[in-house]
Protein backbone atom coordinates (compact mmCIF):
# COMPACT_ATOMS: atom_id res chain seq x y z
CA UNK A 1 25.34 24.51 -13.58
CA UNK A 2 27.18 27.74 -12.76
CA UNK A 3 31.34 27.55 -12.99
CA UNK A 4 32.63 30.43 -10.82
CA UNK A 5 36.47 31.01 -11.19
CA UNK A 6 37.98 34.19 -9.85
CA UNK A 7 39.86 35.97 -7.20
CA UNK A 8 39.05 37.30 -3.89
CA UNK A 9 40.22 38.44 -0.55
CA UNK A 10 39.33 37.87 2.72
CA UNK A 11 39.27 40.26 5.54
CA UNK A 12 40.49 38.60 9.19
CA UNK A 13 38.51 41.06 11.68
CA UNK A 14 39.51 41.48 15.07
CA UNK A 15 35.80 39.49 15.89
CA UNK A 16 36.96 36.19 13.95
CA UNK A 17 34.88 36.72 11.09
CA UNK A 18 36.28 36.06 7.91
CA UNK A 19 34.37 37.88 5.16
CA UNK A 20 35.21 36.69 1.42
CA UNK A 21 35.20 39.92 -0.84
CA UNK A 22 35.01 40.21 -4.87
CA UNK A 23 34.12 42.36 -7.61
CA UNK A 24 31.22 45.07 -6.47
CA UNK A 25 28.05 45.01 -8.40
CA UNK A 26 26.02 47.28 -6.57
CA UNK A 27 26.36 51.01 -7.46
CA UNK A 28 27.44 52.11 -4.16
CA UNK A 29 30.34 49.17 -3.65
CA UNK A 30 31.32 50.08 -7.43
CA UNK A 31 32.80 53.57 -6.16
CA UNK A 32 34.33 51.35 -3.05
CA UNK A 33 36.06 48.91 -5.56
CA UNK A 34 35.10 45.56 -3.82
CA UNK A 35 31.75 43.82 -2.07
CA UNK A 36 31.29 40.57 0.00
CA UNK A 37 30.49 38.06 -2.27
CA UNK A 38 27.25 36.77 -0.11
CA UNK A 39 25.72 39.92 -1.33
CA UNK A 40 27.03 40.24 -5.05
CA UNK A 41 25.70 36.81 -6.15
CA UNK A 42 29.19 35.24 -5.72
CA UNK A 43 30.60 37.92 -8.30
CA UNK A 44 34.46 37.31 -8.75
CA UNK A 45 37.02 39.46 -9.78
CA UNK A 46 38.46 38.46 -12.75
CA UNK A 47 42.25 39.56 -12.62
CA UNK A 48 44.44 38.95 -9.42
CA UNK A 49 45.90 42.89 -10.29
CA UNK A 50 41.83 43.62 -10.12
CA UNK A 51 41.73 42.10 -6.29
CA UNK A 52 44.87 43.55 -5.28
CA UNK A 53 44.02 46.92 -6.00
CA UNK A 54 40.86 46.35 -4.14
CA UNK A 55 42.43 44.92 -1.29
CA UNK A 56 44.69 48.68 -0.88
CA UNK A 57 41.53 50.60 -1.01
CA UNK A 58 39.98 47.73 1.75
CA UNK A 59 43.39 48.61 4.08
CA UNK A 60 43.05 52.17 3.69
CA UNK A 61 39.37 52.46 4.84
CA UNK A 62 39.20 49.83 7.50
CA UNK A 63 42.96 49.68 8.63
CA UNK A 64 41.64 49.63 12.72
CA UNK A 65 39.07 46.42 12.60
CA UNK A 66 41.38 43.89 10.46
CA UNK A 67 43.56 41.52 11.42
CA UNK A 68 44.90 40.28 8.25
CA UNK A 69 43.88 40.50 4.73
CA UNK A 70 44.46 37.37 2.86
CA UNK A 71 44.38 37.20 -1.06
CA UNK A 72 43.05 33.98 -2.45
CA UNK A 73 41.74 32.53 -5.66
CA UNK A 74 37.94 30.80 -5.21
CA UNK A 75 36.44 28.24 -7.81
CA UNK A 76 33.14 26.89 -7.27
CA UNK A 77 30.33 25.23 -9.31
CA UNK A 78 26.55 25.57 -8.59
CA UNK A 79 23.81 23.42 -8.99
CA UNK A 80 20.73 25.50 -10.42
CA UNK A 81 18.31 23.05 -10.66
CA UNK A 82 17.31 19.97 -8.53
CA UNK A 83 18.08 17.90 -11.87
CA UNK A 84 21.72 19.05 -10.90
CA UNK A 85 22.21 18.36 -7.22
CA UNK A 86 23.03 14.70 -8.22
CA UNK A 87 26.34 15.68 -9.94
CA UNK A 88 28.11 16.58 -6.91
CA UNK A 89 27.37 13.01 -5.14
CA UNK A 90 31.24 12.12 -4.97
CA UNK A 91 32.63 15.29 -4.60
CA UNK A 92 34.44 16.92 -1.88
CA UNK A 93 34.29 20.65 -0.10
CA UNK A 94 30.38 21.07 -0.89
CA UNK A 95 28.44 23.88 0.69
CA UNK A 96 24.74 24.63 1.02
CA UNK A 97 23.91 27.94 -0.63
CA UNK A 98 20.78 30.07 0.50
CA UNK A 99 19.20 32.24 -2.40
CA UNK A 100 17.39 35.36 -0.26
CA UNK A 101 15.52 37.47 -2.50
CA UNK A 102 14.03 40.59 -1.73
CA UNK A 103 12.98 43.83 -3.83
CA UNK A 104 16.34 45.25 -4.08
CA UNK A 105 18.89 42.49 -3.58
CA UNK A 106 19.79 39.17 -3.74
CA UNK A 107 22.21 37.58 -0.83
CA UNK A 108 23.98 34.30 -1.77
CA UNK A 109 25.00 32.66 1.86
CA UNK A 110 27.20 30.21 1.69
CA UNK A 111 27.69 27.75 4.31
CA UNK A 112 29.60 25.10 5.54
CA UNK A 113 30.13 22.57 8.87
CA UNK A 114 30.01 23.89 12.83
CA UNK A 115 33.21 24.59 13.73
CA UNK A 116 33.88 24.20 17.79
CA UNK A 117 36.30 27.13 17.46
CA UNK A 118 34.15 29.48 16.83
CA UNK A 119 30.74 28.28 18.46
CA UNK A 120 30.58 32.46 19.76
CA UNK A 121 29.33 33.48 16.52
CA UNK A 122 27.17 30.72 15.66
CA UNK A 123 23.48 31.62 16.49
CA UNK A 124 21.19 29.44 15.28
CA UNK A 125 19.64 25.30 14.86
CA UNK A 126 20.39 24.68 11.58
CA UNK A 127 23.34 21.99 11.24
CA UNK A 128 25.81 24.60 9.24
CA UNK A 129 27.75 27.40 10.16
CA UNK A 130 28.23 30.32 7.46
CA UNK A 131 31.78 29.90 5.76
CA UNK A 132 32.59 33.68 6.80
CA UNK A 133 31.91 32.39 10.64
CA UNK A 134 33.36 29.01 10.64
CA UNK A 135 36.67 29.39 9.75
CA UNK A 136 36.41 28.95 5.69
CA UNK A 137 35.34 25.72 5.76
CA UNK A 138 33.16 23.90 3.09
CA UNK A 139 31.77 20.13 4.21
CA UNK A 140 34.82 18.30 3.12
CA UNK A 141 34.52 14.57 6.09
CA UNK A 142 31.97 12.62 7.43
CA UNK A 143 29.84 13.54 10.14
CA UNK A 144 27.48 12.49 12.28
CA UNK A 145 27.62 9.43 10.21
CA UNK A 146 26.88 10.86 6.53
CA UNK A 147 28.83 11.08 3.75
CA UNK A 148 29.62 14.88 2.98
CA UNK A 149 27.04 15.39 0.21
CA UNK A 150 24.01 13.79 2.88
CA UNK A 151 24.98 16.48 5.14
CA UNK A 152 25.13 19.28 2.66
CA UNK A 153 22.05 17.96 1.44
CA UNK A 154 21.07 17.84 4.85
CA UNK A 155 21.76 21.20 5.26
CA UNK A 156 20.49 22.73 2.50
CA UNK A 157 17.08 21.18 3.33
CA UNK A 158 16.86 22.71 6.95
CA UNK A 159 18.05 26.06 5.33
CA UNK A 160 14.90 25.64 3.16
CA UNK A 161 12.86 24.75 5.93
CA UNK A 162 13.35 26.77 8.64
CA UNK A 163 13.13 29.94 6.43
CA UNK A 164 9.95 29.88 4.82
CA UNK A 165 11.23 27.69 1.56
CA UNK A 166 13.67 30.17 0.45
CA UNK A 167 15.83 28.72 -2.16
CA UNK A 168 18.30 26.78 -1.64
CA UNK A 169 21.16 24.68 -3.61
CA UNK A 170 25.04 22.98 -2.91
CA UNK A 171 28.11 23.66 -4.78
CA UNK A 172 31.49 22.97 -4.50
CA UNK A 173 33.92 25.67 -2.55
CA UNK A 174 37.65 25.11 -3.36
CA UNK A 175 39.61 28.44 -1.69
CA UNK A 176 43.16 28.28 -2.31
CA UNK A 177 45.43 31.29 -0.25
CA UNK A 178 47.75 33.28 -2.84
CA UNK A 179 50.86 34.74 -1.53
């Protein structure tokens, strides 16, 4: 099981999106000071006077496309093996979490329910909405019937499926807003 504690920021753009940014990890973000955290392996940063600084650098180089930048603190836990996926039965605000791997990177997507409000950037079949295009929001109700673990489940199994069995796991998502 991986425990994730940190703290982020998220960028409102003037498209809706809500990317989630943390600590960089690639050498080209390191020189930037931040990187979304879909493409750092969910990399945190570990002090709040870390993400702030981050989040003046973020203002200063894309000022005209954001809305709002909001800091926030983000703790999630990971299943890493199918032994694991059991332990998050009764829990609330689950994900599904696609592992791509390619030669040069790895891309952790997180992502939660379809959210009506923002059905113009969802583009796809799968039941689940990426948590940077739905608003922030992890599986946390039921739906369609299932308790919020069957649909996570549920998505995390159509994730696998429709792309060529690329990995695939659930976690828990708790995103708490900081002043």
């Amino acid at each position: 099981m991986r425990n994730i504690e940190g703290y982020v920021f998220i960028a409102e753009s003037t498209n809706k999106a809500k990317p989630i940014f943390g600590k960089p990890v690639d050498k080209i973000q390191i020189e930037r000071g931040y990187e979304n955290i879909m493409t750092n392996c969910i990399t945190l940063f570990e002090k709040e006077d870390s993400m702030r600084q981050a989040i003046r650098r973020f203002q200063e180089e894309h000022r005209e496309r954001i809305r709002k930048i909001i800091p926030a603190s983000l703790a999630m836990k990971i299943a890493e093996s199918a032994e694991e996926l059991d332990f998050f039965r009764k829990l609330t605000d689950l994900v599904a979490i696609q592992i791509v791997k390619e030669q040069h990177y790895t891309d952790m997507r997180i992502y939660g329910p379809i959210n009506k409000k923002f059905m113009d950037l969802y583009s796809g079949v799968i039941p689940a909405h990426r948590v940077d295009f739905n608003g922030l929001l992890p599986f946390r109700k039921r739906m369609y019937g299932l308790r919020n673990f069957e649909v996570a489940m549920e998505a995390r199994y159509q994730l696998q499926r429709q792309s060529d069995n690329t990995p695939t796991t659930i976690g828990t998502f708790k995103l708490r807003r900081l002043k």
